[in-house]
PDB file of N, CA and C in Angstrom:
ATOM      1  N   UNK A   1      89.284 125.111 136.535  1.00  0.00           N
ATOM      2  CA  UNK A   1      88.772 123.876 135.960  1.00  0.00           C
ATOM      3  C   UNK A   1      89.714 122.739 136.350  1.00  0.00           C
ATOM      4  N   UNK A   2      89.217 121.732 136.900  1.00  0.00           N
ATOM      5  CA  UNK A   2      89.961 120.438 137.071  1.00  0.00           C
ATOM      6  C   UNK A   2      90.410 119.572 135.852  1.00  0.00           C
ATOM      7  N   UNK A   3      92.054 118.919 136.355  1.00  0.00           N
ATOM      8  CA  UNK A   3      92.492 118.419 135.178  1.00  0.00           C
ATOM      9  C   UNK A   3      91.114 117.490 134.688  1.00  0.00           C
ATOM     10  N   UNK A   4      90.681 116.704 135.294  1.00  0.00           N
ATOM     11  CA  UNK A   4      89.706 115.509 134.537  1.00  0.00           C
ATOM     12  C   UNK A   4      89.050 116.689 133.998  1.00  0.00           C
ATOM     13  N   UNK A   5      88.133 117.701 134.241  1.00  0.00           N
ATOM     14  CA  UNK A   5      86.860 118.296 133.674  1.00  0.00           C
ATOM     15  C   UNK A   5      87.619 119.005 132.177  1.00  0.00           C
ATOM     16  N   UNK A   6      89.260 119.729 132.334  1.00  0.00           N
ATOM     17  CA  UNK A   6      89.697 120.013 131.008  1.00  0.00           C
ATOM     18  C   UNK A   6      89.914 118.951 130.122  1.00  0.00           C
ATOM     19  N   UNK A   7      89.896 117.784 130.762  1.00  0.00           N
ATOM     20  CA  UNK A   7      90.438 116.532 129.653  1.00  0.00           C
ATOM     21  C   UNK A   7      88.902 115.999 128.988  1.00  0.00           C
ATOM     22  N   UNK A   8      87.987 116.280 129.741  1.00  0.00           N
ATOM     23  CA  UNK A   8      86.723 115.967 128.944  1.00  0.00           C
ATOM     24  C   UNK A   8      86.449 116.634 128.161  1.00  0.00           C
ATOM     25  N   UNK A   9      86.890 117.862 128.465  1.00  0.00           N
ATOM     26  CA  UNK A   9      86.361 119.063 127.791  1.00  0.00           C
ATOM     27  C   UNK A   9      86.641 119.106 126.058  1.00  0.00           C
ATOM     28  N   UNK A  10      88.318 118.785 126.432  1.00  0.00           N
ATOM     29  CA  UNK A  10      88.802 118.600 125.276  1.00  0.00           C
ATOM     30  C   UNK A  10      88.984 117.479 124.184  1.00  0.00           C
ATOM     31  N   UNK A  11      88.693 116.323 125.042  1.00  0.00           N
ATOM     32  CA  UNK A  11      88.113 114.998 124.342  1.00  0.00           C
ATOM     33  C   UNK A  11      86.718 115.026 123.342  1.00  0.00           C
ATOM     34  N   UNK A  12      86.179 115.989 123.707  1.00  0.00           N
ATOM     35  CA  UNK A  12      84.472 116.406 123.317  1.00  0.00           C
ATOM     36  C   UNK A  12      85.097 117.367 121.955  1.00  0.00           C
ATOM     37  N   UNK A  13      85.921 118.596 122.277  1.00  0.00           N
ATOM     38  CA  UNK A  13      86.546 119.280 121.053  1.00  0.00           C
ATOM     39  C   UNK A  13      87.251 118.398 119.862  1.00  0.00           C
ATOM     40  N   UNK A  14      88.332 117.658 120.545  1.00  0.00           N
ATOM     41  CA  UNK A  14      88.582 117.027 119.420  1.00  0.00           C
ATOM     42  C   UNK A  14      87.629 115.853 118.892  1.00  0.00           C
ATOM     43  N   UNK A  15      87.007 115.307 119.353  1.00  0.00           N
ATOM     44  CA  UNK A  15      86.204 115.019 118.360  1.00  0.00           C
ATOM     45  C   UNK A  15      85.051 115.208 117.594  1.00  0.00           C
ATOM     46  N   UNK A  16      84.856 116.511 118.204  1.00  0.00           N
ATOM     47  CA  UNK A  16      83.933 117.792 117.488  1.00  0.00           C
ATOM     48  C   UNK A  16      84.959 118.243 116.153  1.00  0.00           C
ATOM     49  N   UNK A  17      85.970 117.835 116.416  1.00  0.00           N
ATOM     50  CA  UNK A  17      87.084 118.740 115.374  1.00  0.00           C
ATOM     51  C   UNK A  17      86.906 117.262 114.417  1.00  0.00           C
ATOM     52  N   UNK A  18      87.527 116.358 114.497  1.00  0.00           N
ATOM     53  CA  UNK A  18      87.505 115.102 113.461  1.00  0.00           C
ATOM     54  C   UNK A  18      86.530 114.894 112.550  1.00  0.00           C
ATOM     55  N   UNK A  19      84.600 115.152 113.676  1.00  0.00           N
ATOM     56  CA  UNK A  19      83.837 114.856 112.783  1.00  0.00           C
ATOM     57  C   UNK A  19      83.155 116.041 111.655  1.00  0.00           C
ATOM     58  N   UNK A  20      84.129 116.880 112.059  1.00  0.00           N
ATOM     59  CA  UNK A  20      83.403 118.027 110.921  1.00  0.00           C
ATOM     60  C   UNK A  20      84.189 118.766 109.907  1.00  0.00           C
ATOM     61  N   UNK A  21      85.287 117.300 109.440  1.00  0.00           N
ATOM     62  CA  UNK A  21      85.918 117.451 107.707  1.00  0.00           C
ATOM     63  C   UNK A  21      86.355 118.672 107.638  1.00  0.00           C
ATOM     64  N   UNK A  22      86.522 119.702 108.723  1.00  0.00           N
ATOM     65  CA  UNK A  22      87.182 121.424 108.385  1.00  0.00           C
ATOM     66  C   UNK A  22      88.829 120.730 109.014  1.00  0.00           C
ATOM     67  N   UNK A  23      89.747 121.534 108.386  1.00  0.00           N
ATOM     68  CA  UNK A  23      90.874 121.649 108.959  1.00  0.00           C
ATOM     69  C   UNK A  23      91.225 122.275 110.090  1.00  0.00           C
ATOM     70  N   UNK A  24      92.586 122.321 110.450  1.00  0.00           N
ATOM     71  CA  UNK A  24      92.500 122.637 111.640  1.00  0.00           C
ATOM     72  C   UNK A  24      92.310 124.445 112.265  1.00  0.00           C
ATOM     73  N   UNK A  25      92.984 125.645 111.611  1.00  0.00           N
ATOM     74  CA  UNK A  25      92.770 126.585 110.812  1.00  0.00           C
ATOM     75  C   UNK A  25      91.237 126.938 110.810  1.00  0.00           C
ATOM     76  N   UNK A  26      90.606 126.470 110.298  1.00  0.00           N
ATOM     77  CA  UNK A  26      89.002 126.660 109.696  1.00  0.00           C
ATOM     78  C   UNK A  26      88.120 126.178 111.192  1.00  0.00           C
ATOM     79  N   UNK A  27      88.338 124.969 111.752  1.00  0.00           N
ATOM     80  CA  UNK A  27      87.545 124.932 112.934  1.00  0.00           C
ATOM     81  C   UNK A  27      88.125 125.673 113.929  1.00  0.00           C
ATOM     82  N   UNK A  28      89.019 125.845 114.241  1.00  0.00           N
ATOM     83  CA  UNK A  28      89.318 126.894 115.492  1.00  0.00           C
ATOM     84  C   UNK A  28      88.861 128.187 115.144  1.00  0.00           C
ATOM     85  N   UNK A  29      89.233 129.066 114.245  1.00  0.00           N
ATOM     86  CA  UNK A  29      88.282 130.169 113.536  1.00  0.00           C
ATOM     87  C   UNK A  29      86.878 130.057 114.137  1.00  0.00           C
ATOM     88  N   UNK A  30      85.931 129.419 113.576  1.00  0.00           N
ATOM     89  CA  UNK A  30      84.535 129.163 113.917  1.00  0.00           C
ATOM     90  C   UNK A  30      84.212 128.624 115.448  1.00  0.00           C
ATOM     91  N   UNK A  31      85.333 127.916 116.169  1.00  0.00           N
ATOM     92  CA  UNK A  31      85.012 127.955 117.338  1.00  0.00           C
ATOM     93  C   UNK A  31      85.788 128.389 118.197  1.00  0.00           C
ATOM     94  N   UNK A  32      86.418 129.562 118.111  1.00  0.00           N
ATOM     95  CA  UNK A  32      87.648 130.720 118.721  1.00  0.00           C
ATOM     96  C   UNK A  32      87.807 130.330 119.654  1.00  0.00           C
ATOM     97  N   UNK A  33      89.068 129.402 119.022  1.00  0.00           N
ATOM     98  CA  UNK A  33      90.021 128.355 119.938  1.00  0.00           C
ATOM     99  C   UNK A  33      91.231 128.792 118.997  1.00  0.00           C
ATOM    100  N   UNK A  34      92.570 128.489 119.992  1.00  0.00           N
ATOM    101  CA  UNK A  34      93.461 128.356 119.040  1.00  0.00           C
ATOM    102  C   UNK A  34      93.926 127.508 118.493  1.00  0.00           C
ATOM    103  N   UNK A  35      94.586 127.784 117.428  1.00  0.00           N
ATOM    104  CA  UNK A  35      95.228 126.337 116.671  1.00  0.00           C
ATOM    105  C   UNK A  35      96.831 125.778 117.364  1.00  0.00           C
ATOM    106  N   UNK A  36      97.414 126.474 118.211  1.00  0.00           N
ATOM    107  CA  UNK A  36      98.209 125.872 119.450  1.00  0.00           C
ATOM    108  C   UNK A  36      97.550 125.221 119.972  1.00  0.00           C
ATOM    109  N   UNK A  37      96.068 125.018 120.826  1.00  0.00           N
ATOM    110  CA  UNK A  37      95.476 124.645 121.759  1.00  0.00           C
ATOM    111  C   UNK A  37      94.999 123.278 121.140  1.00  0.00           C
ATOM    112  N   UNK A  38      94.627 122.830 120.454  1.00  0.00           N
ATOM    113  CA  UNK A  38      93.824 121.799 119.208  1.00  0.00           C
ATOM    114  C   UNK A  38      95.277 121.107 118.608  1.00  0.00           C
ATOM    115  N   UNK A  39      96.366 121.884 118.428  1.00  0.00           N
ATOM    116  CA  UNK A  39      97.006 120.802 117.863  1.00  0.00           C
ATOM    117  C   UNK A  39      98.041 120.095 118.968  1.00  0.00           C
ATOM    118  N   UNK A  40      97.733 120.247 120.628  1.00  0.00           N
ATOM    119  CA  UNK A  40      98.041 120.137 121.466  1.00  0.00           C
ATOM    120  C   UNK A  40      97.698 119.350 121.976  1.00  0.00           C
ATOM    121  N   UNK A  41      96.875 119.403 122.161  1.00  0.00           N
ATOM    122  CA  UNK A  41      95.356 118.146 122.640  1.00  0.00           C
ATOM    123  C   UNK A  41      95.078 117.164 121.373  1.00  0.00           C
ATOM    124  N   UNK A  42      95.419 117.464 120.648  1.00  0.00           N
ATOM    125  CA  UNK A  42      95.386 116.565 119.726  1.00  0.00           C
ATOM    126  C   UNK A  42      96.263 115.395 119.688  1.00  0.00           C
ATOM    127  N   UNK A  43      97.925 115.961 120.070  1.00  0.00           N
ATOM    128  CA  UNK A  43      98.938 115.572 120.181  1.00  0.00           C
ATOM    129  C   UNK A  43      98.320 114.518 121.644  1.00  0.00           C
ATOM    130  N   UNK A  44      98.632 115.024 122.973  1.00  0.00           N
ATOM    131  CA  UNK A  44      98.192 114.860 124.140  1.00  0.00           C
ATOM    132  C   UNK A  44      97.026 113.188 124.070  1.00  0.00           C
ATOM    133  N   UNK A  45      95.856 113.242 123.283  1.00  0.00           N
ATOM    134  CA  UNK A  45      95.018 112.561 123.680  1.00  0.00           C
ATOM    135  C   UNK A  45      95.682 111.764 122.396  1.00  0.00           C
ATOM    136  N   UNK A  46      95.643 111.451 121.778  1.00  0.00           N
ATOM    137  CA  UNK A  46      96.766 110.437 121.008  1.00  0.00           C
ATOM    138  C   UNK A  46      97.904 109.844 121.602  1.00  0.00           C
ATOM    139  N   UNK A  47      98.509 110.206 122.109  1.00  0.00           N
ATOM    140  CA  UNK A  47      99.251 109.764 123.218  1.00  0.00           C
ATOM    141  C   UNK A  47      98.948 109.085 124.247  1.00  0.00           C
ATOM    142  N   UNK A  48      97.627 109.377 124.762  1.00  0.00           N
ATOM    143  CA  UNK A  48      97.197 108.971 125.740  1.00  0.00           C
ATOM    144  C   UNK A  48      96.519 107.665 125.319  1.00  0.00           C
ATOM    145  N   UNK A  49      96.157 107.229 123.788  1.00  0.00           N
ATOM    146  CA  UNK A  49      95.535 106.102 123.312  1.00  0.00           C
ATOM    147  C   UNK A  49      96.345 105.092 123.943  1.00  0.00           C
ATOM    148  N   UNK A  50      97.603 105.325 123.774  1.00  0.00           N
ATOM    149  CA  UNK A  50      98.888 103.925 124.316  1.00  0.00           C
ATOM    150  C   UNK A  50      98.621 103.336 125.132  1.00  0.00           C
ATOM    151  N   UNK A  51      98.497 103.968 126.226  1.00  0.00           N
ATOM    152  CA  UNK A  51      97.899 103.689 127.283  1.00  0.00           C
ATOM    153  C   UNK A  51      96.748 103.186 128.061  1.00  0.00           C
ATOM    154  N   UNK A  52      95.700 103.301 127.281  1.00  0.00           N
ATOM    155  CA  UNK A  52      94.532 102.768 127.179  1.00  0.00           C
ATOM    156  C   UNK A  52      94.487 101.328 127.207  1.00  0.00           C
ATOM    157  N   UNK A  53      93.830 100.351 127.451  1.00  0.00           N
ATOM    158  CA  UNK A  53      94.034  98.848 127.616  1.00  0.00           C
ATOM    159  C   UNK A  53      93.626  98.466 126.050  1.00  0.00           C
ATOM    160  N   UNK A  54      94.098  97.085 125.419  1.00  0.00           N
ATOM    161  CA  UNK A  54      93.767  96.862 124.186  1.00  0.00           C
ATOM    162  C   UNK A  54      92.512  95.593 124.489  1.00  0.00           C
ATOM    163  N   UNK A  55      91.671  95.939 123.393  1.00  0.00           N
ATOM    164  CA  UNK A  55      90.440  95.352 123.413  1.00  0.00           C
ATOM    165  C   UNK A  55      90.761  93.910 122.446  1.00  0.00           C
ATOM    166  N   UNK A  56      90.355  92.943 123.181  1.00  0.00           N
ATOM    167  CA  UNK A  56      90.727  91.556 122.182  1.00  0.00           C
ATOM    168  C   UNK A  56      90.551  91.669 120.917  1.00  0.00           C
ATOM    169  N   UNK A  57      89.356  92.782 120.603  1.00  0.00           N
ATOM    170  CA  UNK A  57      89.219  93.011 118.921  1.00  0.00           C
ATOM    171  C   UNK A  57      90.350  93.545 118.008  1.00  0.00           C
ATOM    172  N   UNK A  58      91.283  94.430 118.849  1.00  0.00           N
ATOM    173  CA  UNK A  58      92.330  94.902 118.546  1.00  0.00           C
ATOM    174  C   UNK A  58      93.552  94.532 118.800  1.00  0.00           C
ATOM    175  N   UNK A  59      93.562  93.291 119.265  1.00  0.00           N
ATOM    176  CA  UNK A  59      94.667  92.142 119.570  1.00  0.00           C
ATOM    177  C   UNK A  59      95.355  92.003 118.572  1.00  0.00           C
ATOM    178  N   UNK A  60      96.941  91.620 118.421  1.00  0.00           N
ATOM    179  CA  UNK A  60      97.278  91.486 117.300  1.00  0.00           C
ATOM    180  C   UNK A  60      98.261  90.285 117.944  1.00  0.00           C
ATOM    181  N   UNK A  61      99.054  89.364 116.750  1.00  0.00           N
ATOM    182  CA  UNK A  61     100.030  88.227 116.879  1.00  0.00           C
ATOM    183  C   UNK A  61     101.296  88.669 116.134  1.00  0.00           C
ATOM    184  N   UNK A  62     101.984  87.919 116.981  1.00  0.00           N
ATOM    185  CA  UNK A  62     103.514  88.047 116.455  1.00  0.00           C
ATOM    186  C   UNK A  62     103.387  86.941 115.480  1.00  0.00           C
ATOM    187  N   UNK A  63     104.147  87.376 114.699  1.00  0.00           N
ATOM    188  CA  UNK A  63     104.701  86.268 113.309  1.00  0.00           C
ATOM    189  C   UNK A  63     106.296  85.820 113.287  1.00  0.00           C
ATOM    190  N   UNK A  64     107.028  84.550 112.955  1.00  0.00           N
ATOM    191  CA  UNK A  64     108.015  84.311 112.768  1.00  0.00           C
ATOM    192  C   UNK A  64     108.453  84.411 111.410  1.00  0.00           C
ATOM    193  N   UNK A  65     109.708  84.978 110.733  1.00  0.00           N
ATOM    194  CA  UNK A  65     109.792  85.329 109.862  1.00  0.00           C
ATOM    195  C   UNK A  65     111.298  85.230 109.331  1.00  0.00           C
ATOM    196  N   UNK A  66     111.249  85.089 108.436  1.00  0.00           N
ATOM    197  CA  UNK A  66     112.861  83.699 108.025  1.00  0.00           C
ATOM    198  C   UNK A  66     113.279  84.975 106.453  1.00  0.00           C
ATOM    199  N   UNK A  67     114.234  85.295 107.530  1.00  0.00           N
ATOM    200  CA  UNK A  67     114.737  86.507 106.014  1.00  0.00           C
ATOM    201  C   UNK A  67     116.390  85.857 105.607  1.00  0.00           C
ATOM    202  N   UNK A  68     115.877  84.858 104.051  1.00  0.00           N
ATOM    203  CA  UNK A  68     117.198  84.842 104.045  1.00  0.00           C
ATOM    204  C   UNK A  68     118.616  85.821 103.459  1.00  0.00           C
ATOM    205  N   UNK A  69     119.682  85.281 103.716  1.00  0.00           N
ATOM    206  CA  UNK A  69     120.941  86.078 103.287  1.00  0.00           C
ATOM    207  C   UNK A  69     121.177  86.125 102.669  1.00  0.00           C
ATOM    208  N   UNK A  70     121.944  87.405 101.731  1.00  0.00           N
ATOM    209  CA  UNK A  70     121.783  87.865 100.294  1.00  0.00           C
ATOM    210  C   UNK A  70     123.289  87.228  99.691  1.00  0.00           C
ATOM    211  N   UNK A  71     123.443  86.249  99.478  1.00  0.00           N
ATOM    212  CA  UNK A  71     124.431  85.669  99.205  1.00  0.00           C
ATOM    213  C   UNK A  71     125.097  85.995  97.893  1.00  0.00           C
ATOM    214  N   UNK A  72     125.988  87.427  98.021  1.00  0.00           N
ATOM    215  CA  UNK A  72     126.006  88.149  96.669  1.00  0.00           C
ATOM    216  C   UNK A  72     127.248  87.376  95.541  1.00  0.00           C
ATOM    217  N   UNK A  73     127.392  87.313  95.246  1.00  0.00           N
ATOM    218  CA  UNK A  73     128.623  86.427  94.253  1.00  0.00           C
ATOM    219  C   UNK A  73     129.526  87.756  93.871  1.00  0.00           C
ATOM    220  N   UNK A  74     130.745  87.555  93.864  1.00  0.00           N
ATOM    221  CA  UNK A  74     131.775  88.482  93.046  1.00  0.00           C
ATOM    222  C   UNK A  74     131.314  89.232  91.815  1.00  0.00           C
ATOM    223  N   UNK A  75     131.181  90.474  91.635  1.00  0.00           N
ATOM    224  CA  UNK A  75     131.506  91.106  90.194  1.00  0.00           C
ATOM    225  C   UNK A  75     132.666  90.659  89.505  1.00  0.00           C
ATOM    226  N   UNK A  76     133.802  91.242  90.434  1.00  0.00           N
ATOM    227  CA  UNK A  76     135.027  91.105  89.994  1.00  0.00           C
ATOM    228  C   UNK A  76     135.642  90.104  90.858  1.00  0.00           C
ATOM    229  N   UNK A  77     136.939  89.399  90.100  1.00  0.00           N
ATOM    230  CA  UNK A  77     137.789  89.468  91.152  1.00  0.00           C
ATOM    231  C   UNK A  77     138.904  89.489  90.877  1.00  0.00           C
ATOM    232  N   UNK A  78     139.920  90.327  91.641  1.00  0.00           N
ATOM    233  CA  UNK A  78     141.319  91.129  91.334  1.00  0.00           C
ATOM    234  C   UNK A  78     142.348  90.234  92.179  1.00  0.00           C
ATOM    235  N   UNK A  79     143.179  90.060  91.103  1.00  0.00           N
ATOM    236  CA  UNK A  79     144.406  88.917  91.564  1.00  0.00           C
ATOM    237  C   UNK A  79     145.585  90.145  91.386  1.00  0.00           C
ATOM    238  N   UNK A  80     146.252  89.740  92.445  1.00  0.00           N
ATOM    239  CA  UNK A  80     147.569  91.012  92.664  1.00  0.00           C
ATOM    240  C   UNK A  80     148.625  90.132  93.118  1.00  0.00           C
ATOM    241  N   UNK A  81     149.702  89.337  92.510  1.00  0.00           N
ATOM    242  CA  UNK A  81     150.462  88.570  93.112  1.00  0.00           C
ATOM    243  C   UNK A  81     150.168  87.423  93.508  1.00  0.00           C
ATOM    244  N   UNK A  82     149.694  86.898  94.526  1.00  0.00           N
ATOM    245  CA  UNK A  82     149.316  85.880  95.482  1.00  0.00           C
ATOM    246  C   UNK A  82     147.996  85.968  95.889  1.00  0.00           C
ATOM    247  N   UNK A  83     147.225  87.487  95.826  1.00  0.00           N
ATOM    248  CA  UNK A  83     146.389  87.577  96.977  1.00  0.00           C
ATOM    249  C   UNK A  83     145.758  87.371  95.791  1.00  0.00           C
ATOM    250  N   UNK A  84     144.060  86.859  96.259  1.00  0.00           N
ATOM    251  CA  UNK A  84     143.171  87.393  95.149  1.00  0.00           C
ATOM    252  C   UNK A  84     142.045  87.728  95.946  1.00  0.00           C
ATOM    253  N   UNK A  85     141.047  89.167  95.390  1.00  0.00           N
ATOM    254  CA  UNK A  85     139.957  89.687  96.229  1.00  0.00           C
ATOM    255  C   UNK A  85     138.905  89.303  95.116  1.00  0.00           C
ATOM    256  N   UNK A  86     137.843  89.327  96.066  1.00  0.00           N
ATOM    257  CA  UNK A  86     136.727  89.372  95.374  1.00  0.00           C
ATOM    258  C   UNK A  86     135.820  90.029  95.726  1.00  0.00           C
ATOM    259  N   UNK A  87     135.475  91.249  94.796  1.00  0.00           N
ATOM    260  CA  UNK A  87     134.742  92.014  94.993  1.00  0.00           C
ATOM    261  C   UNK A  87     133.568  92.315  94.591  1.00  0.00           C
ATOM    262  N   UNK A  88     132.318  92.347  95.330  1.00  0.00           N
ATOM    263  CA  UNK A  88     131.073  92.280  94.781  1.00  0.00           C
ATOM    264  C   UNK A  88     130.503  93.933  94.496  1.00  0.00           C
ATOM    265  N   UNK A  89     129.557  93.912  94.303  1.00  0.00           N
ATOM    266  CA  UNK A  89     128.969  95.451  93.875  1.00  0.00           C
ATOM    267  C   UNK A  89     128.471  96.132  94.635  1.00  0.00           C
ATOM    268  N   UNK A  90     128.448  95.716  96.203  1.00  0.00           N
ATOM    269  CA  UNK A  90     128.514  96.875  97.146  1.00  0.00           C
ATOM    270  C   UNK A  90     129.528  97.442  98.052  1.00  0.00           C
ATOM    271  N   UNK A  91     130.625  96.936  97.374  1.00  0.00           N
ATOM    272  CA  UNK A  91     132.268  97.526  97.684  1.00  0.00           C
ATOM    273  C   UNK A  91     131.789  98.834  98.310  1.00  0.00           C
ATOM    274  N   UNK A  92     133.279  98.744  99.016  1.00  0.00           N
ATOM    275  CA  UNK A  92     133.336 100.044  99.671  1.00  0.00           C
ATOM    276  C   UNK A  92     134.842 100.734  98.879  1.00  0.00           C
ATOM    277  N   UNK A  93     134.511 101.914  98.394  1.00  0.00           N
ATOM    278  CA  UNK A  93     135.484 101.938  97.156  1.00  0.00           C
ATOM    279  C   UNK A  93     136.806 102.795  97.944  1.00  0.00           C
ATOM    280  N   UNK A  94     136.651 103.185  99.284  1.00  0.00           N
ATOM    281  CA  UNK A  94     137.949 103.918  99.820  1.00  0.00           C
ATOM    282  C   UNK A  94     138.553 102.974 100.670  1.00  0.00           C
ATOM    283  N   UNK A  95     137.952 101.810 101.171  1.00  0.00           N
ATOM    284  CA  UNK A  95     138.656 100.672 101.426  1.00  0.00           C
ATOM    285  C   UNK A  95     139.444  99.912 100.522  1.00  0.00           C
ATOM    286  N   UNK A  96     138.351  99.199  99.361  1.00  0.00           N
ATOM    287  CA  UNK A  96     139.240  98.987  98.101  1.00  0.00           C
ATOM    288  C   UNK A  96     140.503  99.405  97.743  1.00  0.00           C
ATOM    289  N   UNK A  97     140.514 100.910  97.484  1.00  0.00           N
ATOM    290  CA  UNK A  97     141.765 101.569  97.099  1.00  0.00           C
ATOM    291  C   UNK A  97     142.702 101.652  98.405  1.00  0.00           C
ATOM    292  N   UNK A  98     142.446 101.577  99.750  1.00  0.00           N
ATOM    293  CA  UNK A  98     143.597 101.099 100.473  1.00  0.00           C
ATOM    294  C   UNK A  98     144.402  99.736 100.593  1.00  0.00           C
ATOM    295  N   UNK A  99     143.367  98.760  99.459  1.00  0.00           N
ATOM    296  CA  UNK A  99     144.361  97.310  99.656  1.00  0.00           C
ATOM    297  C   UNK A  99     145.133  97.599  98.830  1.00  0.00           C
ATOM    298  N   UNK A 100     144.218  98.301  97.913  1.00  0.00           N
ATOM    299  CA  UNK A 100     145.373  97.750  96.182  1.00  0.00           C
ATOM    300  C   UNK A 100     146.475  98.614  97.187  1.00  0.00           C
ATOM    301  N   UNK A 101     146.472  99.585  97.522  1.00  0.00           N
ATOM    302  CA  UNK A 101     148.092 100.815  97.463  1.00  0.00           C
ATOM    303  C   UNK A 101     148.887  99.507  98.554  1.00  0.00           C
ATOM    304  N   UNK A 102     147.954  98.767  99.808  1.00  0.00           N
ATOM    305  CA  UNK A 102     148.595  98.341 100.447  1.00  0.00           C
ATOM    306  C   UNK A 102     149.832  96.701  99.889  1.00  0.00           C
ATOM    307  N   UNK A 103     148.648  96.003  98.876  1.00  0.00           N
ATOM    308  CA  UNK A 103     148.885  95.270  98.460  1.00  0.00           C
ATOM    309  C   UNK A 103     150.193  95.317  97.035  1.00  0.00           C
ATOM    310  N   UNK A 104     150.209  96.696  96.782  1.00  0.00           N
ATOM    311  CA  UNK A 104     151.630  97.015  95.678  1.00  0.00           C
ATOM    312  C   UNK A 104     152.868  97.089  96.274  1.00  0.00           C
ATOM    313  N   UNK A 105     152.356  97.798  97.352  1.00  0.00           N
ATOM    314  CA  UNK A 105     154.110  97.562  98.418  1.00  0.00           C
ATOM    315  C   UNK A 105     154.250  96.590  98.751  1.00  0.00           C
ATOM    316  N   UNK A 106     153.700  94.846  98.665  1.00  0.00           N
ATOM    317  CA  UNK A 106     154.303  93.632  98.881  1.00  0.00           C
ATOM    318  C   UNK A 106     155.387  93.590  98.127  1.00  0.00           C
TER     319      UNK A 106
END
């Protein structure tokens, strides 16, 4: 069988398979095929949609889109001498604990 004549072949199965609401299991059973073979071609011609040219009906537009910055304010803020941090609530807490140890040996 030629690749085009298996690709029709199986274009005709799967959508013999879509329009008749059985799973995948249940239609291969009744039409002794395997369920490797169907979920293959299934895979395969889905794939192959990409590729297909897009129809102006199915055109879509880009949008511009303005995400602003989460401008978080301090929870805390820890004065040690001179320095002072300010730390908001998505700290990173094993960094944290390397200033303070660093910041006690001033």
């Amino acid at each position: 069988m030629k690749l085009n004549e298996n690709k029709e072949l199986w274009t005709q199965r799967v959508e013999e398979f879509k329009s008749s609401n059985l799973n995948q299991t249940t239609w291969c059973e009744k039409n002794n095929i395997k369920v490797s073979s169907l979920r293959y071609w299934l895979r395969k011609l889905d794939n192959n949609s990409f590729t297909k040219p897009v129809n102006s009906s199915d055109a879509f537009e880009f949008a511009c889109v303005s995400i602003a910055e989460d401008q978080a304010s301090p929870a805390v803020t820890l004065e040690i001498k001179d320095v002072r941090l300010a730390i908001t609530n998505d700290y990173d807490e094993v960094l944290l604990l390397k200033l303070i140890k660093t910041l006690k040996k001033l």
